[in-house]
Protein backbone atom coordinates (compact mmCIF):
# COMPACT_ATOMS: atom_id res chain seq x y z
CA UNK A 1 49.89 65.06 -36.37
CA UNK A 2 52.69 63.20 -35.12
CA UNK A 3 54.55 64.57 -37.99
CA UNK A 4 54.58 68.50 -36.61
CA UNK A 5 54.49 67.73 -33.31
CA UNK A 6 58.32 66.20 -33.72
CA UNK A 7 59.20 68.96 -36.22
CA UNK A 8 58.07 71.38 -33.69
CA UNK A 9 60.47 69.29 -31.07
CA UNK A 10 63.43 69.45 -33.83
CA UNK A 11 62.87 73.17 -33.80
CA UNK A 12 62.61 74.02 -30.09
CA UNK A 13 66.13 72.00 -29.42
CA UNK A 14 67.69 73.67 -32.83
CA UNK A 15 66.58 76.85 -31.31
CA UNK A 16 67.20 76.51 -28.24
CA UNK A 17 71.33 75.46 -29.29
CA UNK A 18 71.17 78.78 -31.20
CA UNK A 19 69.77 80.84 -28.56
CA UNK A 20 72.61 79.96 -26.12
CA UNK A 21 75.57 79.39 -28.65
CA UNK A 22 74.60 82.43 -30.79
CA UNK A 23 73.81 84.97 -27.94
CA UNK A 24 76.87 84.17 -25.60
CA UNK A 25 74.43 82.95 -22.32
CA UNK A 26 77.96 80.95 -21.34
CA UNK A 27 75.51 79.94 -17.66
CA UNK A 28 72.57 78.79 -19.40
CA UNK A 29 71.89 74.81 -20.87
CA UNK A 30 69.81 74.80 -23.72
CA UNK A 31 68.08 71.61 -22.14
CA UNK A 32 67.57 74.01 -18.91
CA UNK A 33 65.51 76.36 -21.28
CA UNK A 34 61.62 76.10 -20.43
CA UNK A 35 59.59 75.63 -24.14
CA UNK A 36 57.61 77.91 -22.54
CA UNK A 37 59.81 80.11 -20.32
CA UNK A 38 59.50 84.09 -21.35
CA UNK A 39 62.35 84.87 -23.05
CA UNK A 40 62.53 88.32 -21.95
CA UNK A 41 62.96 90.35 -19.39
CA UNK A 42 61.93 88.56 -15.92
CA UNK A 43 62.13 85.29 -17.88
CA UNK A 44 65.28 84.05 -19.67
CA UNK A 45 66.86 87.94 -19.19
CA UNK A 46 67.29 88.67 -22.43
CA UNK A 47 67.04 92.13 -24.16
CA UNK A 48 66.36 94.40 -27.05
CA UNK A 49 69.62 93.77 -28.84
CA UNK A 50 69.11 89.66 -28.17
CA UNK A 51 65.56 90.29 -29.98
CA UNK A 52 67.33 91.73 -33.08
CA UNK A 53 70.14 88.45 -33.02
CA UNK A 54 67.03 86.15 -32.62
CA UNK A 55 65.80 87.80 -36.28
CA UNK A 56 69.05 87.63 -37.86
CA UNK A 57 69.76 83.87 -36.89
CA UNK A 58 65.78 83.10 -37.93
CA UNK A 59 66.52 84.37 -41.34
CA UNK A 60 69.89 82.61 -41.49
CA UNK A 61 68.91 79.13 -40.25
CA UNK A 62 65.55 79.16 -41.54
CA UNK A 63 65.04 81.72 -43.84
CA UNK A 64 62.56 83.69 -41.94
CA UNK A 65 61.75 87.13 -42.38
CA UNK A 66 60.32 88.91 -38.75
CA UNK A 67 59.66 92.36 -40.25
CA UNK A 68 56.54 93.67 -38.21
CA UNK A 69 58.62 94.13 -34.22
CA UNK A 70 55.51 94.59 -32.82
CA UNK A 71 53.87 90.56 -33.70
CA UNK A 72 57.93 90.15 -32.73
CA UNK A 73 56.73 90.57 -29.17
CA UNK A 74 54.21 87.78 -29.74
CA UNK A 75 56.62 85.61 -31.83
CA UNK A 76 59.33 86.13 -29.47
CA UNK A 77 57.26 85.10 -25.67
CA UNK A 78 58.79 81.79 -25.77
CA UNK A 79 60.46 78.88 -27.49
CA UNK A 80 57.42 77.23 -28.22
CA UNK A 81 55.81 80.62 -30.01
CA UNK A 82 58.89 80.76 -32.18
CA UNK A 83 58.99 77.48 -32.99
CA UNK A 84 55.21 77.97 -34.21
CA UNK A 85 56.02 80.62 -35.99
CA UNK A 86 59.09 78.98 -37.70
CA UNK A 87 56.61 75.98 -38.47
CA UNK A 88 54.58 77.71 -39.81
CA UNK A 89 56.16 80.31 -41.75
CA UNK A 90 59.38 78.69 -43.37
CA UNK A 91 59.44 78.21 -47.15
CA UNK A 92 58.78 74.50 -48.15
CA UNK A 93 61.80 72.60 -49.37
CA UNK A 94 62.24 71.30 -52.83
């Protein structure tokens, strides 16, 4: 358990970086980023075109495929459900 639990943390901080370096939020601290702060509108502020970034840079950094926007909503609530997703969704290494 310990195992996923500090794979998940890995995650949340790699997204996190990516999030703020990636998307241009030049006021934002990816340490000041909540793993469970809404990403979206009220929350973090971010928007529609952020949403199709966040896709591109999963599939880039961890060769993740979001094709279904609507379980994007889910996916995309918060660090934390992204990083569950990304857990449990990225191809195994060889």
């Amino acid at each position: 358990m310990e195992n996923r639990e500090q794979a998940l943390a890995e995650i949340r901080k790699a997204l996190k970086e990516m999030i703020v370096k990636d998307l241009g939020l030049e006021d934002v601290n990816p340490e000041e980023i909540g793993d469970n702060e809404v990403l979206f509108g009220e929350g973090l502020g971010l928007d529609s075109l952020d949403a199709v970034e966040i896709v591109v840079l999963l599939q880039r950094n961890f060769g993740i495929e979001v094709k279904n926007m609507e379980q994007g909503r889910e996916i995309f609530y918060s660090i934390n459900t992204i990083a569950e997703f990304i857990l449990e969704n990225r191809p195994a290494r060889s």
